[in-house]
Protein backbone atom coordinates (compact mmCIF):
# COMPACT_ATOMS: atom_id res chain seq x y z
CA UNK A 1 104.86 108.38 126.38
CA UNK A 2 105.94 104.60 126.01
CA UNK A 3 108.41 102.67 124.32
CA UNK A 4 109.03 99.20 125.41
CA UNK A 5 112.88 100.00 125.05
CA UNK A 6 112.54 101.94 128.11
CA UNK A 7 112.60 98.92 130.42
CA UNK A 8 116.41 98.58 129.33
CA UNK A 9 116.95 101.45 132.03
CA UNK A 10 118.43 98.50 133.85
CA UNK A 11 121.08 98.35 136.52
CA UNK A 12 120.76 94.46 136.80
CA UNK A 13 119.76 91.68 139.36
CA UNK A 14 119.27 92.42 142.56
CA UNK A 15 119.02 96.75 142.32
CA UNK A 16 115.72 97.83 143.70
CA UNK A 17 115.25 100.04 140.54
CA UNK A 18 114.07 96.79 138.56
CA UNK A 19 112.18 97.61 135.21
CA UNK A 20 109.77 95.09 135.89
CA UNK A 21 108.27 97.53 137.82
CA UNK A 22 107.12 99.47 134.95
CA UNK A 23 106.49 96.90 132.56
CA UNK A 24 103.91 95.36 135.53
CA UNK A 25 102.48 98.99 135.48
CA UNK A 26 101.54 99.38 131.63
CA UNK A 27 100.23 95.83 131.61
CA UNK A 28 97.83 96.75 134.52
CA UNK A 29 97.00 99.65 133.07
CA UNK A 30 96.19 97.80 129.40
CA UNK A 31 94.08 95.10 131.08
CA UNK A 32 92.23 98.34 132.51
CA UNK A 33 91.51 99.52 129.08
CA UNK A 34 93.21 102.90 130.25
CA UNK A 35 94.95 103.68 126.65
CA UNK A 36 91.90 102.91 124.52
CA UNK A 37 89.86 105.94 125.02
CA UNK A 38 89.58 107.95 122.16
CA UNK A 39 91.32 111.45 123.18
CA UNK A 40 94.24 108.98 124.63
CA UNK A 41 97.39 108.52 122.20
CA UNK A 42 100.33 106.21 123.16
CA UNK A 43 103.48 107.67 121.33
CA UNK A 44 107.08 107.16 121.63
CA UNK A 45 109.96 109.53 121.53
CA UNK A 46 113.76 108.95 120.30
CA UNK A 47 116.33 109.56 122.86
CA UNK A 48 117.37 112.66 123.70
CA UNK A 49 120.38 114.18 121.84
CA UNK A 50 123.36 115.98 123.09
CA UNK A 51 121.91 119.58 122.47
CA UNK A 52 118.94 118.62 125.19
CA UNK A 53 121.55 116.97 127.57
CA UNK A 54 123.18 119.90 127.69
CA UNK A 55 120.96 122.09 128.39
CA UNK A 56 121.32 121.07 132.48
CA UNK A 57 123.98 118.07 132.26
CA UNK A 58 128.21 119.08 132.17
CA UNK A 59 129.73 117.62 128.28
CA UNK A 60 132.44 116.07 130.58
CA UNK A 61 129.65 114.06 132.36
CA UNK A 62 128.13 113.03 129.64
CA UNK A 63 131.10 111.84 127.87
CA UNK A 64 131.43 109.97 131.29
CA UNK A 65 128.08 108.32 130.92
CA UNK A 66 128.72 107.41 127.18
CA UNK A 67 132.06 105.62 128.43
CA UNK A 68 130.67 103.62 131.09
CA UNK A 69 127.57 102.48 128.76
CA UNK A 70 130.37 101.50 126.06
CA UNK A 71 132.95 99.65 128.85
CA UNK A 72 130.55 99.02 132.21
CA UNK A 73 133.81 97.86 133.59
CA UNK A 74 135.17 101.47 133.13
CA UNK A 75 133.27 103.18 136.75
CA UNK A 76 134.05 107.08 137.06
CA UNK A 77 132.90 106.56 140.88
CA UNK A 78 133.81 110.71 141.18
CA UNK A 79 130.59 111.36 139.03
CA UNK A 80 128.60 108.51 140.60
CA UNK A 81 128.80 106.14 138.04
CA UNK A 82 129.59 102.54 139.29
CA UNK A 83 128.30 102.74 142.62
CA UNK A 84 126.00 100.27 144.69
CA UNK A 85 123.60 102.84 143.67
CA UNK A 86 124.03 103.61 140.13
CA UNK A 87 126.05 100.58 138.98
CA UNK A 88 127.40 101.15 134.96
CA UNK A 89 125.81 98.57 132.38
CA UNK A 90 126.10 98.11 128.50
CA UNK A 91 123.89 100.73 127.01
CA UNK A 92 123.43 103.25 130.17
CA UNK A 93 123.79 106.32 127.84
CA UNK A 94 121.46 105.56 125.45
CA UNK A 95 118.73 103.91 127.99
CA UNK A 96 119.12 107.26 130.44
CA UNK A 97 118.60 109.49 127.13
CA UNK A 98 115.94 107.79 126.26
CA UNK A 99 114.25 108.06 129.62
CA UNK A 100 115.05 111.73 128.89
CA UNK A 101 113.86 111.67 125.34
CA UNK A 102 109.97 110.84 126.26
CA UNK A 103 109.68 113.48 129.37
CA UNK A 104 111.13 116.06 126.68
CA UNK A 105 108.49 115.62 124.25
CA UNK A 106 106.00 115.25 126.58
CA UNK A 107 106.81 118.97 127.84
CA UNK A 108 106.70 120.04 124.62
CA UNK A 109 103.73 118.30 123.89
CA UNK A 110 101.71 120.24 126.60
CA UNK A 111 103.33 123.29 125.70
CA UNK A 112 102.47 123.70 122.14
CA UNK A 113 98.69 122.65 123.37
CA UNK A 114 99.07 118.92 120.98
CA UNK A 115 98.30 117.29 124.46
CA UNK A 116 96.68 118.98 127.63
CA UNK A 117 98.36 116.31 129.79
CA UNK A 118 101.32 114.10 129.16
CA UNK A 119 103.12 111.26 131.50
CA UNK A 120 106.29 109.51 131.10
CA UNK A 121 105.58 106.76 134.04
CA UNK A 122 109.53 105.73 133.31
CA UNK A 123 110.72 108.73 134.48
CA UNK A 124 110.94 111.05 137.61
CA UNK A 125 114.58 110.61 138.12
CA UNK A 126 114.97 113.34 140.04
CA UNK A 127 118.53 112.67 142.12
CA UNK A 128 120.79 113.30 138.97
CA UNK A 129 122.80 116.51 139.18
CA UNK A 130 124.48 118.35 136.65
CA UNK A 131 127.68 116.44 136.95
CA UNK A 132 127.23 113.44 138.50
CA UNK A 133 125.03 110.45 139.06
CA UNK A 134 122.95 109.86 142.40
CA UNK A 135 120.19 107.76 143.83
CA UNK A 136 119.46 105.40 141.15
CA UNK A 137 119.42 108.58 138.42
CA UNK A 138 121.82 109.08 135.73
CA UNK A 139 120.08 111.89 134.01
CA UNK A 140 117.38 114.51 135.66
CA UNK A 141 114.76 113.87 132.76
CA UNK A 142 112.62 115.74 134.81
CA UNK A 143 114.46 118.92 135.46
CA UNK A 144 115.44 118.58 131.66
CA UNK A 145 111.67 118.79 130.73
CA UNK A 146 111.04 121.28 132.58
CA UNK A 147 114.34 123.20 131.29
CA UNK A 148 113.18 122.63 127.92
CA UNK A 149 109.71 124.17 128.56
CA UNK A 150 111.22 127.16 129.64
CA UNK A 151 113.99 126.99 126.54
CA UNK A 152 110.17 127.29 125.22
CA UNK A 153 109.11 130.39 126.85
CA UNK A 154 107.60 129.28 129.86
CA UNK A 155 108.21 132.13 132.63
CA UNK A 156 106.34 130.13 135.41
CA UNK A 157 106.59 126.47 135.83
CA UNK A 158 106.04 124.82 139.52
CA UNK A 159 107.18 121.12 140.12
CA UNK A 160 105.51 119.27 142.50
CA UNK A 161 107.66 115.86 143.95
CA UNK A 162 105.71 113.35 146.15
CA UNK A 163 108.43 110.83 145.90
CA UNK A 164 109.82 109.63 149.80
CA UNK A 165 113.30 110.82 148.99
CA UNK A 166 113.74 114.50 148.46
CA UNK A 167 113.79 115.72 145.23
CA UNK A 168 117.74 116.84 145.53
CA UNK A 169 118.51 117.05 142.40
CA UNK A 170 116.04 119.23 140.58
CA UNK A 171 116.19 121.36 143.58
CA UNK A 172 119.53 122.01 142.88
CA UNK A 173 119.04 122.33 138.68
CA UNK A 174 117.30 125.36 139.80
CA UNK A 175 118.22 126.73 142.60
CA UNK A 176 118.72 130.27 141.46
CA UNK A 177 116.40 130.36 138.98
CA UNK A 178 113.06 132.20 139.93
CA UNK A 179 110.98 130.95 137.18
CA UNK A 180 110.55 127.58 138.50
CA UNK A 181 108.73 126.56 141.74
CA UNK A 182 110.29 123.26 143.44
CA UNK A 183 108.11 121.71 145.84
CA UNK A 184 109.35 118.49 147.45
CA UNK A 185 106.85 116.44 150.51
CA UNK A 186 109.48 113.78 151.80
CA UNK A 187 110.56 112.04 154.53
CA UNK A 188 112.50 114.14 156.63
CA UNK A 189 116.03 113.92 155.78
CA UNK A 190 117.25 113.27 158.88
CA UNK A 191 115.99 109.56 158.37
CA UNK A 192 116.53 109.08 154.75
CA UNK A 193 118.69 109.41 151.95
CA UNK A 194 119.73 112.22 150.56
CA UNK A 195 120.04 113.48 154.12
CA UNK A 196 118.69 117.00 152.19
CA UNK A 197 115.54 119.28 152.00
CA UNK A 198 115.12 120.70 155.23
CA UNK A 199 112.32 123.76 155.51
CA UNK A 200 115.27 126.23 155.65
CA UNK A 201 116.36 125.16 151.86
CA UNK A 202 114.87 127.82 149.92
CA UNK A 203 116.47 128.63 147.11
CA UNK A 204 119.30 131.41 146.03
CA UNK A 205 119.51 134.85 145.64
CA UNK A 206 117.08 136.45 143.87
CA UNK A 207 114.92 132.93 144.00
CA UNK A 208 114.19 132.91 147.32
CA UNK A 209 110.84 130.88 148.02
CA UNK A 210 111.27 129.13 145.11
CA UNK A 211 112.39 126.07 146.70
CA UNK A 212 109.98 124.96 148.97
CA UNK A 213 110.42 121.76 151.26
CA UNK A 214 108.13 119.37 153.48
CA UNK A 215 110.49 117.02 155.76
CA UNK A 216 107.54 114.79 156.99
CA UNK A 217 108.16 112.83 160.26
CA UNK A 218 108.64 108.48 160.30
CA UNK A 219 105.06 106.40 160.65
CA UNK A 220 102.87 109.85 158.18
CA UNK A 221 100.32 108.07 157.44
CA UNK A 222 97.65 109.16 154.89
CA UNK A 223 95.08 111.37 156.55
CA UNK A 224 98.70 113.62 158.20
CA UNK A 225 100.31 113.58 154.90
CA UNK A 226 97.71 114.86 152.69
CA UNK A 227 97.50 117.23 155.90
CA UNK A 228 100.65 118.67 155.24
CA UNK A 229 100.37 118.92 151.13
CA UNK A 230 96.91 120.96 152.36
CA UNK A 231 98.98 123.04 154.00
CA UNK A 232 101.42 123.85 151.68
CA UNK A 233 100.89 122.83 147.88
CA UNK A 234 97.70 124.51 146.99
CA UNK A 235 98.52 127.78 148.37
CA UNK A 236 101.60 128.20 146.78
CA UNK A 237 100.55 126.95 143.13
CA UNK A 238 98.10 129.42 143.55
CA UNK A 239 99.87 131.96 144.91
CA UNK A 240 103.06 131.30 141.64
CA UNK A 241 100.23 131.07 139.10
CA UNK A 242 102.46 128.70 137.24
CA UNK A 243 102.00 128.14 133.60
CA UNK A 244 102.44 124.56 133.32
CA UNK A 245 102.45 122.18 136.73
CA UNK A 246 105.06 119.24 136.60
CA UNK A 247 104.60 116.50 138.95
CA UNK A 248 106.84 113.43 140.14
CA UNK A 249 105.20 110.46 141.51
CA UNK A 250 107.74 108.30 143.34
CA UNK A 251 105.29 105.58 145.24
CA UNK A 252 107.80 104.99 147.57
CA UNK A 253 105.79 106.74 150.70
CA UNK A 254 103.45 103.61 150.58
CA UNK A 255 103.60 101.61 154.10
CA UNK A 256 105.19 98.49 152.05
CA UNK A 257 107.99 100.23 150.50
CA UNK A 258 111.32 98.82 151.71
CA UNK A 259 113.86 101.34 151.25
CA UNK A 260 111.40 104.05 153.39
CA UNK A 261 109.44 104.63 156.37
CA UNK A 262 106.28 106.43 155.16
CA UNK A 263 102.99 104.68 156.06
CA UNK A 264 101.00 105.60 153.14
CA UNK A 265 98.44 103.39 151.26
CA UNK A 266 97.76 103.16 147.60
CA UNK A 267 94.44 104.98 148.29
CA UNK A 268 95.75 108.07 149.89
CA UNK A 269 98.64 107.91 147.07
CA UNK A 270 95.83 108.09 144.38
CA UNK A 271 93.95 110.24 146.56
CA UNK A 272 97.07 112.96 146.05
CA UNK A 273 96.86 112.17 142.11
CA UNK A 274 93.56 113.57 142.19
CA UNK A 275 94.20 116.63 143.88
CA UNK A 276 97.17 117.72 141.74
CA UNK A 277 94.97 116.80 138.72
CA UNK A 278 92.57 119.38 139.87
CA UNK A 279 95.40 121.94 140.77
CA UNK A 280 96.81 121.58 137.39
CA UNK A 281 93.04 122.55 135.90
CA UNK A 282 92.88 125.05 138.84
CA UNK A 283 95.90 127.35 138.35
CA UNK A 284 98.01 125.72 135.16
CA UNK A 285 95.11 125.91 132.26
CA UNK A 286 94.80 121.90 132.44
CA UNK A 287 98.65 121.78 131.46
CA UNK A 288 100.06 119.00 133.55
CA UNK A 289 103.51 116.91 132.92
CA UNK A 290 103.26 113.80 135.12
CA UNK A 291 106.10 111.55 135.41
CA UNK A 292 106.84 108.36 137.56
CA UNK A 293 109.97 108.42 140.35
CA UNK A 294 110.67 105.58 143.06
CA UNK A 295 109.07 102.78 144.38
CA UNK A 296 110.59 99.64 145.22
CA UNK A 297 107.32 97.03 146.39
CA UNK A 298 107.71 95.80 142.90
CA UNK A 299 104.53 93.68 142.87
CA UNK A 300 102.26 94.44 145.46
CA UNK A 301 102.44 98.46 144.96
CA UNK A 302 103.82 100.15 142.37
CA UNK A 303 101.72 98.78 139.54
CA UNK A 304 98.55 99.77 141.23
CA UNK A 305 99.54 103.05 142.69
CA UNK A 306 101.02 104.04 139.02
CA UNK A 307 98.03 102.51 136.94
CA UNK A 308 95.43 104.73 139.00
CA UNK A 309 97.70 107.74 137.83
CA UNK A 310 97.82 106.81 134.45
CA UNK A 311 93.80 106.48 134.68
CA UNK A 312 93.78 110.07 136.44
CA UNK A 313 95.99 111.57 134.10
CA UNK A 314 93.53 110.11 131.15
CA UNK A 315 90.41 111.25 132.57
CA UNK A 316 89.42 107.69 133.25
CA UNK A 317 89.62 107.22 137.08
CA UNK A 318 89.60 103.28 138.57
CA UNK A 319 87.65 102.24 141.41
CA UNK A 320 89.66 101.60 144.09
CA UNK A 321 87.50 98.96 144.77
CA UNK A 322 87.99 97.08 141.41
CA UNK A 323 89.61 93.73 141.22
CA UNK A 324 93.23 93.62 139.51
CA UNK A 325 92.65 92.20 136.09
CA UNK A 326 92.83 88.38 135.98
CA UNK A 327 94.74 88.53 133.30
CA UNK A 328 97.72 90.36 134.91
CA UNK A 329 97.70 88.25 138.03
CA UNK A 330 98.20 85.40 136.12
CA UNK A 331 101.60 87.11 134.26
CA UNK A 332 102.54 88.01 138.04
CA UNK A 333 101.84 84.32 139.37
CA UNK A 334 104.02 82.90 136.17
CA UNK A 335 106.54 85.37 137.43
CA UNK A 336 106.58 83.25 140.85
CA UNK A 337 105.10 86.69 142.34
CA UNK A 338 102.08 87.16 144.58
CA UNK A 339 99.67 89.67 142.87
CA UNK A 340 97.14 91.98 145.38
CA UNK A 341 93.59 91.38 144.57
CA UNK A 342 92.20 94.99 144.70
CA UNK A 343 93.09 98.22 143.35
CA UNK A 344 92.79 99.29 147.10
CA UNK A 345 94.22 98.48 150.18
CA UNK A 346 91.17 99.94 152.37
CA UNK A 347 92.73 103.41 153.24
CA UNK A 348 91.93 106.85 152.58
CA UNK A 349 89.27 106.67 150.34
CA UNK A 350 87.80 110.15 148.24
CA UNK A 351 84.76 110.93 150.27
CA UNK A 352 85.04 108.45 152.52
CA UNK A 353 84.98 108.72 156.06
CA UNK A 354 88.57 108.06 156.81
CA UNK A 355 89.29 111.47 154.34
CA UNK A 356 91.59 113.66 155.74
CA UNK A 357 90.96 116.60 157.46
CA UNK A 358 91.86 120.12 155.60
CA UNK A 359 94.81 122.21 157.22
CA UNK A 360 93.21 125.13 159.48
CA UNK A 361 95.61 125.68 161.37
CA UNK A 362 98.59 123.91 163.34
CA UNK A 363 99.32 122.05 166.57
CA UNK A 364 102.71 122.99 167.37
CA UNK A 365 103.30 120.60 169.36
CA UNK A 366 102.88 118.06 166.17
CA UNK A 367 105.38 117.27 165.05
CA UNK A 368 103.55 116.62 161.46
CA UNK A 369 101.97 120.27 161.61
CA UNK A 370 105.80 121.65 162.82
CA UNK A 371 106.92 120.30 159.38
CA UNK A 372 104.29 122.01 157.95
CA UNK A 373 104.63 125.58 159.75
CA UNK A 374 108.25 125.46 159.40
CA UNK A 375 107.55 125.52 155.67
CA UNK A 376 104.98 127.65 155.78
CA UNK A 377 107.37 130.20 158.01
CA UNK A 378 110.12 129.70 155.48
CA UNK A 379 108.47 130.93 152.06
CA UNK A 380 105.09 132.02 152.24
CA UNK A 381 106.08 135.36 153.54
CA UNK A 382 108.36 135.49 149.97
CA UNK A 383 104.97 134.85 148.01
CA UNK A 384 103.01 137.42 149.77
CA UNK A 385 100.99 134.68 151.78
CA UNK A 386 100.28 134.74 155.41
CA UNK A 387 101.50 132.31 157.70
């Protein structure tokens, strides 16, 4: 899903969300011939009307939105709009639903079998709740894909959220609702906004297990963190037998990311892609909703980390050992930015001997594998799994 309009998601100079991030993406992808393969299509979606909106968002909110995108100097700072975080700008309704508008279709391309796989790199804005705006997110295009597949008929769909920051708000959007599988691998809350997704947050009555939380420790570096998704995320997708698998891709756990303390490279990042690829073959029929999320090293990260999942998501995998395209470090130099040479940064690499080492077990005196059995002890007993 693109549309070039999407890079007027924009909350100005100076806000860490900067489109630029996504528009350095696509061209890195382009000079990587990653859209010209025959069973690829590029498409673009209208925004997303009222009707869709509504089907997680408040009307009162909304209306909110639509205000502040007509008269930015209006802020309605009791639903988060006008904030360091979300600041209002000239538009914002129509650029959030448009956001919306392309992870939409995309779930309801995957659903009615047009596409096996479909990513809306511009999305994953995952902090939005149902009345208010948080965290750089206005609307939850995610959790409003995933609502619409099961407007659909899905009975089983599992979201999977590797972003740093916990994935609060979908969480919430479906708390109590057993038909949909949150899983969140984040930096523990205790260091890191939104201060939320602890192992003990595991969803309401009648949905317990359903929300399933990793709170990884400061300094995880690859080989621990694809540790703990070992020990969690593979289990339990198999164990839900989920219909669809949704997946949110904030590239914010790299080492280099300023707003987190994560010590991830690209290589174990794209390392992850490829295992939730092969989940979504493995227990979802091949039906797999990708979407973007954070990521704030603008230049140096992001567009690598997001063009190897477009490539994954494809069926056209990069060499992490390729050079960047020439092409697009010389738009990044003319930018007065400093492009990385590589499509690697020498980490975790598939097969290689830095790959981490499978979860057997757990040290409790890890504090990486107590993250890991305090999930485990939280909601595996609730899918029938053993500790």
């Amino acid at each position: 899903m693109w549309d070039p309009a999407l890079i007027g998601y924009d909350f100005g100079r100076g806000h860490p969300l900067a489109p630029i991030r996504v528009d350095l993406t696509m061209r890195l992808a382009r000079e990587f011939g990653v859209f010209e393969h025959p069973h690829v299509q590029t498409v673009a979606a209208p925004p997303a009307d009222e009707k869709v909106l509504r089907l997680l968002h408040q009307a009162d909110y909304l209306a909110a939105v639509r205000k502040a995108g007509e008269d930015p100097d209006e802020v309605d700072l009791y639903r988060g709009l006008g904030t360091g975080d979300v600041p209002t700008f000239a538009g914002m309704y129509d650029a959030s639903a448009l956001v919306v508008g392309q992870s939409v279709a995309a779930a309801e391309a995957v659903w009615s079998g047009e596409a096996l796989h479909a990513v809306n790199i511009a999305g994953g804005l995952h902090h939005a709740m149902a009345g208010t705006a948080s965290g750089f997110c206005v609307f939850n295009d995610v959790a409003l894909g995933i609502a619409r597949l099961l407007e659909l008929g899905a009975t089983r769909v599992a979201y999977v959220d590797v972003d740093v920051h916990h994935g609060d708000g979908t969480q919430t959007l479906f708390w109590d609702d057993p038909r949909v599988l949150t899983i969140s691998l984040h930096e523990s809350g205790r260091y890191l906004f939104p201060g939320t997704g602890f192992a003990d947050e595991i969803g309401g009555p009648g949905a317990e297990g359903r929300a399933v939380n990793v709170a990884l420790p400061p300094a995880t570096d690859d080989a621990r963190w694809l540790r703990a998704f070992d020990a969690v995320v593979p289990p339990l997708l198999r164990a839900f037998n989920p219909e669809v698998l949704v997946t949110q891709h904030g590239c914010d756990s790299h080492v280099n990311d300023p707003l987190a303390h994560l010590a991830l490279t690209v290589d174990g990042q794209r390392t992850s892609y490829r295992r939730l690829h092969e989940l979504a073959h493995q227990v979802a029929g091949g039906r797999w909703l990708v979407t973007g999320g954070g990521g704030y090293d603008l230049v140096g990260v992001v567009p690598r980390a997001w063009t190897h999942l477009l490539a994954e998501a494809c069926g056209v995998p990069i060499d992490p050992e390729a050079a960047t395209a020439p092409g697009w470090q010389a738009h990044v130099r003319s930018l007065g930015g400093s492009p990385p040479e590589r499509m690697t940064d020498g980490g975790v690499l598939d097969g290689g001997a830095a790959a981490f080492v499978p979860w057997t077990g757990g040290d409790p005196d890890d504090p990486l594998d107590q993250a890991a059995l305090a999930t485990r002890d939280a909601v595996f007993p609730h899918h029938g799994l053993t500790v």
